[in-house]
N, C-alpha and C. Protein backbone atom coordinates (compact mmCIF):
# COMPACT_ATOMS: atom_id res chain seq x y z
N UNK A 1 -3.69 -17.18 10.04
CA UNK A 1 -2.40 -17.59 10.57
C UNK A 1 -1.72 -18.46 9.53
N UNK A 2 -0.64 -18.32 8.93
CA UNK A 2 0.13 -18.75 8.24
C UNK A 2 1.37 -19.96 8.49
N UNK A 3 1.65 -20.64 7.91
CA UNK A 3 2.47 -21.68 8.48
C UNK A 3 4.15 -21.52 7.43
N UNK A 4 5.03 -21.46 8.10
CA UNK A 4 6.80 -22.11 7.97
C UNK A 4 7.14 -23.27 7.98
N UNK A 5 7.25 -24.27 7.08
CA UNK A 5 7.91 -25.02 7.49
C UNK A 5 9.32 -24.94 7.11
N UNK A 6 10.43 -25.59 7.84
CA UNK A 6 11.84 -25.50 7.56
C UNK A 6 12.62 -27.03 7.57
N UNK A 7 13.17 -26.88 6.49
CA UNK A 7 13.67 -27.93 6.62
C UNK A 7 12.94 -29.58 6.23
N UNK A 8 12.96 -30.17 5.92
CA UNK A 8 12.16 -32.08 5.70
C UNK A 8 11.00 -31.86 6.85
N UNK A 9 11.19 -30.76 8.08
CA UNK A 9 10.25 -31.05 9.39
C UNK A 9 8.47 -31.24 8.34
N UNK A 10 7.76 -32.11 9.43
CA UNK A 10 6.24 -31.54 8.82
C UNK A 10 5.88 -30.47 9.65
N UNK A 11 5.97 -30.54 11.09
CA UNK A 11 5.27 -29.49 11.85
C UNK A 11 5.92 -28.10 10.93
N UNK A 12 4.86 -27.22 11.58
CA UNK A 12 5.27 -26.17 10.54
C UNK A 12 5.09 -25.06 12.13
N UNK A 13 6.02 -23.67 11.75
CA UNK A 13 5.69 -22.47 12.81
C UNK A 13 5.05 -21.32 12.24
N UNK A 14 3.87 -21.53 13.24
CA UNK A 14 2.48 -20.85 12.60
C UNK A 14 3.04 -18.84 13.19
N UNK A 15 2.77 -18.18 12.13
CA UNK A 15 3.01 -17.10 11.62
C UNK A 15 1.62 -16.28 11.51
N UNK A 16 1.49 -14.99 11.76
CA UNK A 16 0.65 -14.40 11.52
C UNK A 16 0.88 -13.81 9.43
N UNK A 17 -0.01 -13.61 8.94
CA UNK A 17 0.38 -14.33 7.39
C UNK A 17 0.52 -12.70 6.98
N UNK A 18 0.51 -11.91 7.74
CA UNK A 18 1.19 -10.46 7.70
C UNK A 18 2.74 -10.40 7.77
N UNK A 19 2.48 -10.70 8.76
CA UNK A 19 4.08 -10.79 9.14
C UNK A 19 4.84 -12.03 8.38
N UNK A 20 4.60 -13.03 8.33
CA UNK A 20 4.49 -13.86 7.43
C UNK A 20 5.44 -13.54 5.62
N UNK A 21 4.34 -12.38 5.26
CA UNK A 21 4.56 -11.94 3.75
C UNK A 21 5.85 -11.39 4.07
N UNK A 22 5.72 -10.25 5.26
CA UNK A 22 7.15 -9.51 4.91
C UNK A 22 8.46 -10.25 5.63
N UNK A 23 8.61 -11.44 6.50
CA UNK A 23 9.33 -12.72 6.15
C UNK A 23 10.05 -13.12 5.26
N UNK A 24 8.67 -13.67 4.32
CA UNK A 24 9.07 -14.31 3.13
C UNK A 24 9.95 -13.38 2.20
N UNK A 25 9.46 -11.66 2.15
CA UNK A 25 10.17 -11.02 1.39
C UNK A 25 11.51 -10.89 1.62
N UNK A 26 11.68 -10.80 3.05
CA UNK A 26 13.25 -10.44 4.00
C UNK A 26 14.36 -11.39 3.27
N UNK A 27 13.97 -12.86 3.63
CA UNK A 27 14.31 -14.21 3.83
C UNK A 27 14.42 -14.87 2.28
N UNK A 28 14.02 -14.52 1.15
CA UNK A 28 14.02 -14.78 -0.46
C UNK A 28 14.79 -13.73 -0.83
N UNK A 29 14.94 -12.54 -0.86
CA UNK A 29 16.24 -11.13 -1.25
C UNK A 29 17.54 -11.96 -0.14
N UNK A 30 17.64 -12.06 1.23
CA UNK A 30 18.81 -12.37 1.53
C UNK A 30 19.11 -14.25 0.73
N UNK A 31 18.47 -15.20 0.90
CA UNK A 31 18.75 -16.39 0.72
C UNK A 31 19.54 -16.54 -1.22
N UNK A 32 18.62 -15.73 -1.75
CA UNK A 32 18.81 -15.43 -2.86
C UNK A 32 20.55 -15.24 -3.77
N UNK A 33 20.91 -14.05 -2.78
CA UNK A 33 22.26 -13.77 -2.64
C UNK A 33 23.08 -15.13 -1.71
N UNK A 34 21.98 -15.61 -1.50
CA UNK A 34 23.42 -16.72 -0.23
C UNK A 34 24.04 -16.00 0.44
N UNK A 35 23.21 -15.11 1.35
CA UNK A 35 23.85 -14.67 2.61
C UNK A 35 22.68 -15.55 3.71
N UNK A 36 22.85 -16.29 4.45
CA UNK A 36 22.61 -17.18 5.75
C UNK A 36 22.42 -15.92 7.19
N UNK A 37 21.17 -16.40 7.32
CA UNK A 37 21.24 -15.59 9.01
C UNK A 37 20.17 -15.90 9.42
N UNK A 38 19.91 -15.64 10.74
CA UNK A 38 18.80 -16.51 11.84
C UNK A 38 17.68 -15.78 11.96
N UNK A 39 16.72 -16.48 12.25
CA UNK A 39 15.77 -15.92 12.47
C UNK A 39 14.93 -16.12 13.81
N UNK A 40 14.76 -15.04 14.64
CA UNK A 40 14.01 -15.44 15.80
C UNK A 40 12.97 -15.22 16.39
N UNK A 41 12.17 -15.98 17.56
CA UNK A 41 11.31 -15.56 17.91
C UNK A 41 10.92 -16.00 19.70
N UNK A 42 9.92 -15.47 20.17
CA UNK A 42 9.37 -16.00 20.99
C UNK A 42 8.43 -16.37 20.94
N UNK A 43 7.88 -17.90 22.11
CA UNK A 43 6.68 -18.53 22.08
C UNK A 43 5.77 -18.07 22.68
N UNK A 44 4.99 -17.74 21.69
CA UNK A 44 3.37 -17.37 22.96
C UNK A 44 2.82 -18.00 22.45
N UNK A 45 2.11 -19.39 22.01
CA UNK A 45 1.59 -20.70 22.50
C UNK A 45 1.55 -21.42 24.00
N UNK A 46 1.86 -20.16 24.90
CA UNK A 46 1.51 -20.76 25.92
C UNK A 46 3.07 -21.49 26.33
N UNK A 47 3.99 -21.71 25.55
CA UNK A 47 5.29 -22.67 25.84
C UNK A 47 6.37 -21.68 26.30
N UNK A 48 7.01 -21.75 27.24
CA UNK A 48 8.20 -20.69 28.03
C UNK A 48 8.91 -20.91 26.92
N UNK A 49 9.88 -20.05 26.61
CA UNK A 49 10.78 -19.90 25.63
C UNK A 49 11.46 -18.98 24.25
N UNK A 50 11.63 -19.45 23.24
CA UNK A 50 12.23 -18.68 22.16
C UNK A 50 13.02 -19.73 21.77
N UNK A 51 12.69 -19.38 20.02
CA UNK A 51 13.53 -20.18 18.99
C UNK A 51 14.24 -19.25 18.34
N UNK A 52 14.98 -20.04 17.64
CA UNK A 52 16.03 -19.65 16.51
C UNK A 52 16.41 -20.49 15.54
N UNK A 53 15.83 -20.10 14.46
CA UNK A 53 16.32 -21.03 12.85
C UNK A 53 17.88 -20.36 12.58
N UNK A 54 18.72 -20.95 12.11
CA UNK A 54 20.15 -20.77 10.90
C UNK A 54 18.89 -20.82 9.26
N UNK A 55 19.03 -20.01 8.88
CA UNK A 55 19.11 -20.64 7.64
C UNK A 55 19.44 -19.91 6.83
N UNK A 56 19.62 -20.69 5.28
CA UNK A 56 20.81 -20.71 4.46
C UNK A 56 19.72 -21.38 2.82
N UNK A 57 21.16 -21.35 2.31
CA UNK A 57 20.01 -21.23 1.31
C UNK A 57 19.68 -23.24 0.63
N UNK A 58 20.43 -24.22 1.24
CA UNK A 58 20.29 -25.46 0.88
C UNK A 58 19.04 -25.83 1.86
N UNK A 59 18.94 -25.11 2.77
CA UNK A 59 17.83 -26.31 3.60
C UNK A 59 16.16 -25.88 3.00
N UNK A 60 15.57 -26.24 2.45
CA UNK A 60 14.25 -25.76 1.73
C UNK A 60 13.05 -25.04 3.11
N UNK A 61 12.73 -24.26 2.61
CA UNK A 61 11.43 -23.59 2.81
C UNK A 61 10.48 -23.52 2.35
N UNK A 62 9.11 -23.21 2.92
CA UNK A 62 7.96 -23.32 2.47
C UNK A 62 6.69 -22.40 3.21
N UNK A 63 6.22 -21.69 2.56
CA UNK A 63 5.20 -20.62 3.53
C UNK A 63 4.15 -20.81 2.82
N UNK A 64 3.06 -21.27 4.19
CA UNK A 64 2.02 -21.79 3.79
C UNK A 64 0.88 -20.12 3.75
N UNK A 65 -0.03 -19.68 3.39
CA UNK A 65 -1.48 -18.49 3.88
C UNK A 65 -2.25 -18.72 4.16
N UNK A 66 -2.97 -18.72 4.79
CA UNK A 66 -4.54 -19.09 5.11
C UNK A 66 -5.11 -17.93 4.15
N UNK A 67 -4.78 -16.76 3.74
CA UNK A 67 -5.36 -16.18 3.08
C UNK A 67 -4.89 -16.16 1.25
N UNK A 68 -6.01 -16.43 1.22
CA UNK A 68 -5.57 -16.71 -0.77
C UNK A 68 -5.20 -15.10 -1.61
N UNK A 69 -5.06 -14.17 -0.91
CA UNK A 69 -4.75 -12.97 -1.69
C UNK A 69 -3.71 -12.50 -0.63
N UNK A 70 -2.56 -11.58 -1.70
CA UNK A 70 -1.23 -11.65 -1.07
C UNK A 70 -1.51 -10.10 -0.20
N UNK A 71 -0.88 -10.10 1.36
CA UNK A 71 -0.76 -8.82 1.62
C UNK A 71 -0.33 -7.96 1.17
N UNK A 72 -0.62 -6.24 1.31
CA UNK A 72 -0.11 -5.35 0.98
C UNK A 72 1.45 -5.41 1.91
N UNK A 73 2.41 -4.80 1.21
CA UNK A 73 4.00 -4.84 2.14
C UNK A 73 4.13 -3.72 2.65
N UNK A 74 4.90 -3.49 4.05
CA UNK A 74 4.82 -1.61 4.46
C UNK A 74 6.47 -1.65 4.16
N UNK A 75 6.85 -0.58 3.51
CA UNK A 75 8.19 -0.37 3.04
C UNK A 75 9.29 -0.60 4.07
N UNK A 76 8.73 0.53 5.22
CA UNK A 76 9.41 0.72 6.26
C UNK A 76 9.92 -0.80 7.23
N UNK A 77 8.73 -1.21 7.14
CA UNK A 77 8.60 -2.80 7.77
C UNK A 77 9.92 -3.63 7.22
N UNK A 78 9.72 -4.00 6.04
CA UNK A 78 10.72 -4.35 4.72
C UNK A 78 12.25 -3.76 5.75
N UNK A 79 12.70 -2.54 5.53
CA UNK A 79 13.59 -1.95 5.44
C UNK A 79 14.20 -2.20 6.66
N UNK A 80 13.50 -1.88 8.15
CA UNK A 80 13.89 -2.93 9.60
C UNK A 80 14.27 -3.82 9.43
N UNK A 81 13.35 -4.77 8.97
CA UNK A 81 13.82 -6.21 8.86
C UNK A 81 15.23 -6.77 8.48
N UNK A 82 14.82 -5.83 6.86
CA UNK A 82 16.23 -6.31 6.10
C UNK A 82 17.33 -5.77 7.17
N UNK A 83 17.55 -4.62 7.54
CA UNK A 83 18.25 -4.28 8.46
C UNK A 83 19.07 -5.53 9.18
N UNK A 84 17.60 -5.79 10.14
CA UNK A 84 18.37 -6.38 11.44
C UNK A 84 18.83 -7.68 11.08
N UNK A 85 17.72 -8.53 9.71
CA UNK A 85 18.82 -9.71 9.54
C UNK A 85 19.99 -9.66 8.95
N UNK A 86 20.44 -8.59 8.04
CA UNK A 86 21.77 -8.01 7.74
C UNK A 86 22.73 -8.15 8.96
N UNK A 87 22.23 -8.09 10.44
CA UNK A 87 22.84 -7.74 11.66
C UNK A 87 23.55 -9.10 11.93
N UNK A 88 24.56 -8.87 13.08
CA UNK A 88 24.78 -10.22 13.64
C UNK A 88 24.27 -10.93 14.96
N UNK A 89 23.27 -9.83 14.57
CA UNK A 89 22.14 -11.01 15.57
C UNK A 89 20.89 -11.49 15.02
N UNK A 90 20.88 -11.27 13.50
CA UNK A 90 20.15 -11.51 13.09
C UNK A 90 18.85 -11.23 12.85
N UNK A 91 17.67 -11.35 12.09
CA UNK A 91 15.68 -11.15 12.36
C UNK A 91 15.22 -12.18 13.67
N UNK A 92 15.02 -10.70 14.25
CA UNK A 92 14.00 -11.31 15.41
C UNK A 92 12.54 -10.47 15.25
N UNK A 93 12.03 -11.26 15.63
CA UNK A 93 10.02 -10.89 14.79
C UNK A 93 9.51 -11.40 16.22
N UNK A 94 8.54 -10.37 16.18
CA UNK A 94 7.74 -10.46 17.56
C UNK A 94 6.33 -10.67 16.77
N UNK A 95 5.92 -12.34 17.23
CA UNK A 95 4.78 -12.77 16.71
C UNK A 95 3.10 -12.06 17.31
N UNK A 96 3.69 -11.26 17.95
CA UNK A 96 2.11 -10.86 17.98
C UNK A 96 1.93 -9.19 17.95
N UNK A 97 3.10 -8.62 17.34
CA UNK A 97 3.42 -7.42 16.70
C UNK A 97 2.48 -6.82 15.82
N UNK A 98 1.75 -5.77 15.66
CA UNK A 98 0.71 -5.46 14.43
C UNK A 98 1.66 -4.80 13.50
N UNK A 99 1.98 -5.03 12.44
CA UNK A 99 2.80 -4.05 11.18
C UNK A 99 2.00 -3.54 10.43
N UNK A 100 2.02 -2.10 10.62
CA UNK A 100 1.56 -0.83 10.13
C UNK A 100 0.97 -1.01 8.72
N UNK A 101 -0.06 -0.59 8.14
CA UNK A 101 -0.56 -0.75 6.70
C UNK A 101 0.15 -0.08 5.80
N UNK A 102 0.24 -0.62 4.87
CA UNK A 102 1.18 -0.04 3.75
C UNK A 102 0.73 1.24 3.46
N UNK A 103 2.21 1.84 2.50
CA UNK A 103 1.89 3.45 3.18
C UNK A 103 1.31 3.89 1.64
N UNK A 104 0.57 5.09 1.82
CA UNK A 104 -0.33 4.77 0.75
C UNK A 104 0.25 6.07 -0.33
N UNK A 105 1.13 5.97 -0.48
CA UNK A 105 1.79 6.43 -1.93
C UNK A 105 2.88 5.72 -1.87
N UNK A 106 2.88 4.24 -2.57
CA UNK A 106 4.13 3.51 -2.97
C UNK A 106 4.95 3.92 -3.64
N UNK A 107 6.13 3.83 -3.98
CA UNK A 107 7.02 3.92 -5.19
C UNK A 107 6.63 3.05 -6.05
N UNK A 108 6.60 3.41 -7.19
CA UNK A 108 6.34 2.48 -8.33
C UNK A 108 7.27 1.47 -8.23
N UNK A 109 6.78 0.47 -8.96
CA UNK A 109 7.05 -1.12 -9.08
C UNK A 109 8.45 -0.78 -10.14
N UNK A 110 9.57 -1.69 -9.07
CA UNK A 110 11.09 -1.56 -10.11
C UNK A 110 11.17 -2.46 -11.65
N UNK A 111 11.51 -1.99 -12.32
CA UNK A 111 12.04 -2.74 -13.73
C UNK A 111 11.83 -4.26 -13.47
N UNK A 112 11.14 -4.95 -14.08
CA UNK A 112 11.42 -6.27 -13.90
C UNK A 112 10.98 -7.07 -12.62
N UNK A 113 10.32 -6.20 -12.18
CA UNK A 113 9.62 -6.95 -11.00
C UNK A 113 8.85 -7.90 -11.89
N UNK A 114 8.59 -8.60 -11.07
CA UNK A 114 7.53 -10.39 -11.29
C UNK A 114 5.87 -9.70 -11.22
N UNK A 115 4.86 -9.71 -11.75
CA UNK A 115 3.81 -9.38 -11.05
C UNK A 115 3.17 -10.24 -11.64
N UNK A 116 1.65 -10.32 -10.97
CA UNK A 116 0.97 -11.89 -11.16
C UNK A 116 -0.69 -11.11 -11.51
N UNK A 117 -0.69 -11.64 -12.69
CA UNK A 117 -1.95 -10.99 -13.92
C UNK A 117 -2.67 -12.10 -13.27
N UNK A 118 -3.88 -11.70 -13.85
CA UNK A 118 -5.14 -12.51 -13.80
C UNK A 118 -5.22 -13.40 -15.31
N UNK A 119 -5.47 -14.57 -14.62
CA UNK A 119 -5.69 -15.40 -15.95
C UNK A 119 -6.47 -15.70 -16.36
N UNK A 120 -7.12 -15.39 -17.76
CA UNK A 120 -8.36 -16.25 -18.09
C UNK A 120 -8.48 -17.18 -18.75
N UNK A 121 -10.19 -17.53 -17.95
CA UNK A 121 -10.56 -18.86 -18.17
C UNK A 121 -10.90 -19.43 -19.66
């Protein structure tokens, strides 16, 4: 389970670190551009309800993993997402959703992607 924090807050909103990754991917491509849009969810901690973040690209973020190696991403997953926070109602993520395993003939990696080598000791 993965942690969000938003904003100066300490409490952080614990994330499944799947869903989590493709988040972070959604939420860094839009913030990036400085396009602002919400993100939502409901509580199943047991608490009646549903939240909703604004965010934008001045208020800082931070995504914590419990797992030290990064998930695989499912394209399709990606492509919803970006979708609906494009929308004006914004990403809403259903925290206890399973997202499908990445599909297993990727497109190759675009020009200039970032990728993270192994370093030696």
């Amino acid at each position: 389970m993965g942690h969000l924090y938003y904003g100066t807050s300490t409490e952080s909103i614990r994330i499944p670190d799947r869903l989590l990754s493709h988040i972070k991917v959604v939420t860094t491509t839009k913030l990036r551009r400085s396009e602002s849009f919400t993100l939502s969810w409901t509580h199943v901690d047991g608490t009646p309800g549903r939240s909703t973040l604004w965010l934008q690209p001045a208020i800082p973020l931070r995504y914590v993993f419990d797992s030290a190696e990064p998930e695989s991403l499912n394209a399709t997953t990606l492509k919803n997402m970006a979708d609906m926070a494009n929308s004006s109602a914004g990403l809403t993520v259903d925290l206890t959703a399973q997202i499908p395993a990445a599909e297993q003939n990727p497109r190759p990696a675009a020009v200039g992607r970032r990728r993270v080598l192994p370093v030696a000791a």
